[in-house]
Protein backbone atom coordinates (compact mmCIF):
# COMPACT_ATOMS: atom_id res chain seq x y z
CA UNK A 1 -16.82 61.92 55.55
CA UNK A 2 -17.48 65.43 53.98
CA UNK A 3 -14.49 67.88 54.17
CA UNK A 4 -15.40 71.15 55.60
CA UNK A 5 -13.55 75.17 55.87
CA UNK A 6 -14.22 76.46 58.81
CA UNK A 7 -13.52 80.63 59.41
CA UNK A 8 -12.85 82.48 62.44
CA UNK A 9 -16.01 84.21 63.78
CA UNK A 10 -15.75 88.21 63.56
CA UNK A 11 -17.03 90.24 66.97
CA UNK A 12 -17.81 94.07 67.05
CA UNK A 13 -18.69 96.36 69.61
CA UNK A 14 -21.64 98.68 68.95
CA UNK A 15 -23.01 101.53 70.88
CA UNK A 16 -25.55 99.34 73.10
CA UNK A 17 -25.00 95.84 71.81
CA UNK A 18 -22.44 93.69 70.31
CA UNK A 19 -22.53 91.38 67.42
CA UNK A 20 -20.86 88.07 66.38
CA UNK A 21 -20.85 87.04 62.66
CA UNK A 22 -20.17 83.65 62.42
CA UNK A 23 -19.63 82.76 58.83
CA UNK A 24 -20.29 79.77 56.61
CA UNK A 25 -18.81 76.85 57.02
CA UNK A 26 -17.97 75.29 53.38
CA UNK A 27 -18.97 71.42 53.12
CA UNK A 28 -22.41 72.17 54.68
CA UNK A 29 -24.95 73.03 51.73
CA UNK A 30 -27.81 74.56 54.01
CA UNK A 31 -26.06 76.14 56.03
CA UNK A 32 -26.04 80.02 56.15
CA UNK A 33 -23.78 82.98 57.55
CA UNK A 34 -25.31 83.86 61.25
CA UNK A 35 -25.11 87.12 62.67
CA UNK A 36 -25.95 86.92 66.33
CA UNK A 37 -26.73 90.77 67.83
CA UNK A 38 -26.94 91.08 71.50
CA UNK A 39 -28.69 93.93 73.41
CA UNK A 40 -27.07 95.02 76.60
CA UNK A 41 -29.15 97.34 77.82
CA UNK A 42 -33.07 98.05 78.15
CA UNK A 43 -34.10 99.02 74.39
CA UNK A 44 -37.55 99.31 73.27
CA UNK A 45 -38.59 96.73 70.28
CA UNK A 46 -38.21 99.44 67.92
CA UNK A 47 -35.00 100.58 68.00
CA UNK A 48 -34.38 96.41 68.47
CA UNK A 49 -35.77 96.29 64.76
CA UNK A 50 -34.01 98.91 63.85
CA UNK A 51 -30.36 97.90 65.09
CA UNK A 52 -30.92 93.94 63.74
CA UNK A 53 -32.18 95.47 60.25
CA UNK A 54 -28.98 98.12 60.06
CA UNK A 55 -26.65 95.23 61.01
CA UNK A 56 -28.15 93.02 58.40
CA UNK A 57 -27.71 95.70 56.23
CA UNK A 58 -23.99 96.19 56.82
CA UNK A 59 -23.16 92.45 57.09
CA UNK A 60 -24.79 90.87 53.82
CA UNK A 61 -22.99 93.99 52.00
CA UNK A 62 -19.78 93.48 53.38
CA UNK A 63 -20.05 89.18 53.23
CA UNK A 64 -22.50 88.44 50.20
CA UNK A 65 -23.46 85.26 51.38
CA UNK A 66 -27.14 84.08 52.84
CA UNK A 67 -27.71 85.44 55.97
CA UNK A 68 -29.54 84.89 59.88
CA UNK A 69 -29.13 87.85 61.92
CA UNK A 70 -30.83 87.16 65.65
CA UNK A 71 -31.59 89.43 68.53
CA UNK A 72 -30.35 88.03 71.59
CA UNK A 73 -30.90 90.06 75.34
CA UNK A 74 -28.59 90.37 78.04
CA UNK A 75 -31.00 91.40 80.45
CA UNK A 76 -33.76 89.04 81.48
CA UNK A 77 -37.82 90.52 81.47
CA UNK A 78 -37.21 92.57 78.33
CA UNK A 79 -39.73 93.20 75.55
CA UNK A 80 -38.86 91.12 73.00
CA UNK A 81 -38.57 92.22 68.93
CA UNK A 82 -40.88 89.32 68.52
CA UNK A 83 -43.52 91.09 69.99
CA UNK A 84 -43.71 93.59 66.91
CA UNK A 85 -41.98 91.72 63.94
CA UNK A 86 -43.59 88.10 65.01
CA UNK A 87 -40.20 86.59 64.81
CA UNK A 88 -36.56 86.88 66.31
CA UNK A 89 -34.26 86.74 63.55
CA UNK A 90 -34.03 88.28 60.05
CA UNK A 91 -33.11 85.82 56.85
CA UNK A 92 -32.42 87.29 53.67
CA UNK A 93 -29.95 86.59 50.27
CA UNK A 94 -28.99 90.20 49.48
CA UNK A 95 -29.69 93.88 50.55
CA UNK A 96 -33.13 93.80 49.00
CA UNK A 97 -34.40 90.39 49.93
CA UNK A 98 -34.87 89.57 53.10
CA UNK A 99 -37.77 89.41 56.15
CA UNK A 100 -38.29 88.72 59.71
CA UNK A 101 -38.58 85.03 59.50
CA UNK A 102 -37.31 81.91 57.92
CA UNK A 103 -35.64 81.13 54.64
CA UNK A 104 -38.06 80.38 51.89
CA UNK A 105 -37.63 77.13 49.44
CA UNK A 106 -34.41 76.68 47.90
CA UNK A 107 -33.36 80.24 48.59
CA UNK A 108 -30.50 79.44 50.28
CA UNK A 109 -28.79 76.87 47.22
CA UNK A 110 -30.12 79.49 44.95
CA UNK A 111 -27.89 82.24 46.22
CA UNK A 112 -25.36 80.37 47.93
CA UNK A 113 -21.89 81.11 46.36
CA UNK A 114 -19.26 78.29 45.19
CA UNK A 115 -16.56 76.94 47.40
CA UNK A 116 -14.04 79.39 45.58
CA UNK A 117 -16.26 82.31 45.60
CA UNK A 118 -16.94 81.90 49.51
CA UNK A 119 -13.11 81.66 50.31
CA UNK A 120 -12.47 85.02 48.12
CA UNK A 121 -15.02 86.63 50.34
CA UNK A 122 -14.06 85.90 53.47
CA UNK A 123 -10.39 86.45 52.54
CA UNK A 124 -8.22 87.49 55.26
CA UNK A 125 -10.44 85.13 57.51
CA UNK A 126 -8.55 82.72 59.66
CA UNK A 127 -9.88 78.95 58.61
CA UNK A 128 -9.25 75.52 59.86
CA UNK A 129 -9.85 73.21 57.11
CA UNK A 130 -11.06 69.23 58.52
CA UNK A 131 -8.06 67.67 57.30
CA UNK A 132 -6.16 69.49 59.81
CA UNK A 133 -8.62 69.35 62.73
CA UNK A 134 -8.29 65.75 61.84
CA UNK A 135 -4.48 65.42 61.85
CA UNK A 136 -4.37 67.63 65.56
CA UNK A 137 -7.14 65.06 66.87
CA UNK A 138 -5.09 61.49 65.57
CA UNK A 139 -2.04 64.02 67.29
CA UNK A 140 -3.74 64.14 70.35
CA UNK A 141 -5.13 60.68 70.72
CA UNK A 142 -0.82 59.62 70.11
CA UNK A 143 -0.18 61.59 72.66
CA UNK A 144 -2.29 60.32 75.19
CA UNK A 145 -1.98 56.83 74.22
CA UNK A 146 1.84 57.06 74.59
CA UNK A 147 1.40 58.83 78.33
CA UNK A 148 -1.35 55.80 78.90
CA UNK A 149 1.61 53.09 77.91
CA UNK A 150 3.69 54.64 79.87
CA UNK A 151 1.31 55.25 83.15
CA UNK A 152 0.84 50.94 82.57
CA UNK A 153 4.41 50.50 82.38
CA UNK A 154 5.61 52.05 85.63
CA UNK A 155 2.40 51.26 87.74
CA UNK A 156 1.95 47.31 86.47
CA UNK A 157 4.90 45.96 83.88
CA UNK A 158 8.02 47.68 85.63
CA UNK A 159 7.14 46.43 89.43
CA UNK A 160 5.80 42.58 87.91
CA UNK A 161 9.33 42.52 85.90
CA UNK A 162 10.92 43.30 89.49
CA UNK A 163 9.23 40.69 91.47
CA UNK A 164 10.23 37.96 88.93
CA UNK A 165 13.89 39.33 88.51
CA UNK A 166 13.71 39.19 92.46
CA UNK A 167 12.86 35.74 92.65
CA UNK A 168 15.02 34.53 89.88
CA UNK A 169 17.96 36.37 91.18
CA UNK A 170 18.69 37.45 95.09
CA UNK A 171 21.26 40.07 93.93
CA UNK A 172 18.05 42.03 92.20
CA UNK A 173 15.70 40.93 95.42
CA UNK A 174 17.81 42.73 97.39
CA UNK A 175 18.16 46.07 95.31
CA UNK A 176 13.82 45.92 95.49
CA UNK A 177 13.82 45.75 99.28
CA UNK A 178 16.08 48.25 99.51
CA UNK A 179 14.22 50.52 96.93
CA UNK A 180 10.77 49.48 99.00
CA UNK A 181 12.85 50.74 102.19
CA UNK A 182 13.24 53.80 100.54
CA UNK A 183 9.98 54.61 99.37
CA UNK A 184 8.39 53.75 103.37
CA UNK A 185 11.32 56.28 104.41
CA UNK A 186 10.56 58.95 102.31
CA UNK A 187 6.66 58.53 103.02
CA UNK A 188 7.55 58.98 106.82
CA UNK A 189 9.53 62.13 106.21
CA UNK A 190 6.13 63.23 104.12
CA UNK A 191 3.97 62.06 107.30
CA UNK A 192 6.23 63.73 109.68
CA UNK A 193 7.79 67.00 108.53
CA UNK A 194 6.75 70.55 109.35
CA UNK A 195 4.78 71.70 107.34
CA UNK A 196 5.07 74.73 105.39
CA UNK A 197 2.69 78.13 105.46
CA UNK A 198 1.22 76.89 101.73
CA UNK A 199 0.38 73.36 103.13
CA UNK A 200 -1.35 74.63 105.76
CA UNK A 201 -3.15 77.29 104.09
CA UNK A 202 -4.07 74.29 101.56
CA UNK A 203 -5.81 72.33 104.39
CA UNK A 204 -7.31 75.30 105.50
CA UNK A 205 -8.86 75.58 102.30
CA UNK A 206 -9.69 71.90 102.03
CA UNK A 207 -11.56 72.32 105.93
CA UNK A 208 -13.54 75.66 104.72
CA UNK A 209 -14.61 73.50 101.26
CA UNK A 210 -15.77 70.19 103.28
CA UNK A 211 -17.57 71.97 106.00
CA UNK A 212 -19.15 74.83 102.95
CA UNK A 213 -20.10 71.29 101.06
CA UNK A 214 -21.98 69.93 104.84
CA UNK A 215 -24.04 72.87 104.91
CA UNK A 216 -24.96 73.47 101.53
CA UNK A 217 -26.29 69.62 102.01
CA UNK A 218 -28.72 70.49 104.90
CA UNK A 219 -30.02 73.20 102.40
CA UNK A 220 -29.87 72.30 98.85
CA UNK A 221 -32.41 75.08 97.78
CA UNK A 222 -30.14 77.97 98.88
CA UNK A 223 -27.30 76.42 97.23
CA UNK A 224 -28.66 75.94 94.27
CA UNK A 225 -29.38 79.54 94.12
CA UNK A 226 -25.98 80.81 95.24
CA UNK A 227 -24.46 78.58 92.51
CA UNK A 228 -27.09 80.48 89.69
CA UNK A 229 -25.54 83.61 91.55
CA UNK A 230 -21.95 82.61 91.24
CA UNK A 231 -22.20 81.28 87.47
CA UNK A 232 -24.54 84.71 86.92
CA UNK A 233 -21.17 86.82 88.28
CA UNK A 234 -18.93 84.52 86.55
CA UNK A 235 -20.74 85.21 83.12
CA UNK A 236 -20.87 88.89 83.58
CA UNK A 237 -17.42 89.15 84.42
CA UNK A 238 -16.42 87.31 81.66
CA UNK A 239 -18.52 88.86 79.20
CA UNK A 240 -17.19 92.79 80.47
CA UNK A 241 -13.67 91.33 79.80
CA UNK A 242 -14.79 90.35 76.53
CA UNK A 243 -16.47 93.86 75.72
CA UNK A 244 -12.79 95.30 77.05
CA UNK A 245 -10.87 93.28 74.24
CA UNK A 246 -13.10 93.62 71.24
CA UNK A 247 -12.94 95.94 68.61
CA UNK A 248 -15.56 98.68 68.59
CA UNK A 249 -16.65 99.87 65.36
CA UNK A 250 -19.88 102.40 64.52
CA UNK A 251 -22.17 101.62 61.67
C-alpha cells in the first residue's frame, strides 16, 4: 500500500466569494493542488473570470505546485463562467502557464515538485501522514472490539455461566432468583413511577414525530420537498457559521 502526506486544507474569505485550497497530497503522482472558489452572490461571468484568474494568480505564487482552481455558485440559475471561457476550472504549472481547461500531457510530472520540496512549501501546514491514520484506525477497531467482547460477555457468557453455577450449586440458584427478583422489581418501579416534566415532554415529542411521520406518508411529494427545504436551511446556516469563523483576507 502506497504511503501518503496529507495537509490541512487552507479557507479564505474574499469580498463576494470564498475559496478553499486543498493541497497535494504526497504518494499520489497525478494528483494536483485544487483551489475551489465559490461565488456567493449574483456576479456576471466576467468578473467570475476575473476573480478565478486573480486567485490562481495568488495561489500558484504563494504554493508553486500544479494547480485546478474551479468556480463553484452558491446561488442556483446563475450564468455560468463556462458560458464565456468554455470551461469551469483553470489548470496551469506556474504564473505564466496556465488556461481554462485541462492539464496537457505530462505537464503535471513535469512540474510536479519532489516529496521534500512539496513538504518545504507547504511548511507550517498541518499533515497527517498514512502511517498514523493507520495506527488511529487499528486504535479504533481495538476499541470497539473490546466494547463488542464485553457487550457478549454480559448479554450471553455471564447469564449461561449463572444458569450452570445454578444448577450445579443451589446456594448460587438462589442468589440468581433473587437477582431476577430484583431486576422484575426495579422494572415495576420504571412501569409505575411518576413521571418527571422531561419524560413527559420526551413522549410528547415522540407523539408529535409519529403522527408528523403518518402524515408526511399520505403525502410523500410535500415531504420530500420540506425535507429539500430543511437540508437547504440546514446548509445555509451552516455555511454563514462557516463564513463567521474564517479568516478574511483581500487579494
Amino acid at each position: 500500500m502506497e504511503e501518503w502526506v496529507r495537509f490541512e486544507d487552507v479557507k479564505v474569505k474574499r469580498d463576494g466569494y470564498y475559496v478553499r485550497y486543498a493541497p497535494k497530497t504526497i504518494g499520489f503522482p497525478q494528483e494536483t493542488a485544487l483551489a475551489s472558489v465559490t461565488i456567493l452572490g449574483q456576479l456576471s461571468p466576467e468578473e467570475c473570470k476575473s476573480i478565478a484568474e486573480n486567485e490562481y494568480d495568488y495561489w500558484i505564487n504563494r504554493y508553486p505546485i500544479p494547480l485546478q482552481v474551479n468556480i463553484r455558485y452558491q446561488l442556483p440559475d446563475v450564468t455560468t463562467v463556462s458560458k464565456l471561457t468554455g470551461s469551469p476550472y483553470i489548470c496551469g504549472v506556474s504564473s505564466s502557464i496556465y488556461r481554462w481547461g485541462s492539464f496537457v500531457e505530462n505537464e503535471v510530472s513535469e512540474y510536479m515538485p519532489s516529496d521534500n520540496e512539496i513538504h518545504k512549501i507547504y511548511e507550517g501546514l498541518n499533515n497527517v501522514t498514512s502511517e498514523e491514520n493507520n495506527s488511529k484506525l487499528k486504535n479504533e477497531f481495538i476499541v470497539n472490539k473490546i466494547v463488542y467482547v464485553m457487550i457478549i460477555g454480559w448479554a450471553v457468557v455471564i447469564p449461561a455461566i449463572i444458569a450452570f453455577a445454578g444448577w450445579a450449586n443451589p446456594y448460587v440458584s438462589a442468589l440468581a432468583l433473587l437477582y431476577s427478583w430484583y431486576k422484575c422489581y426495579g422494572k415495576w418501579r420504571e412501569l409505575t413511577k411518576r413521571k418527571s416534566q422531561d419524560e413527559l415532554d420526551k413522549d410528547e415529542e415522540n407523539l408529535r414525530r409519529e403522527h408528523h411521520h403518518y402524515h408526511c406518508s399520505l403525502n410523500p411529494e410535500a415531504f420530500n420537498k420540506l425535507r429539500h427545504e430543511n437540508f437547504k436551511k440546514s446548509g445555509e446556516a451552516k455555511l454563514k457559521n462557516e463564513l463567521k469563523n474564517m479568516k478574511a483576507e483581500t487579494l
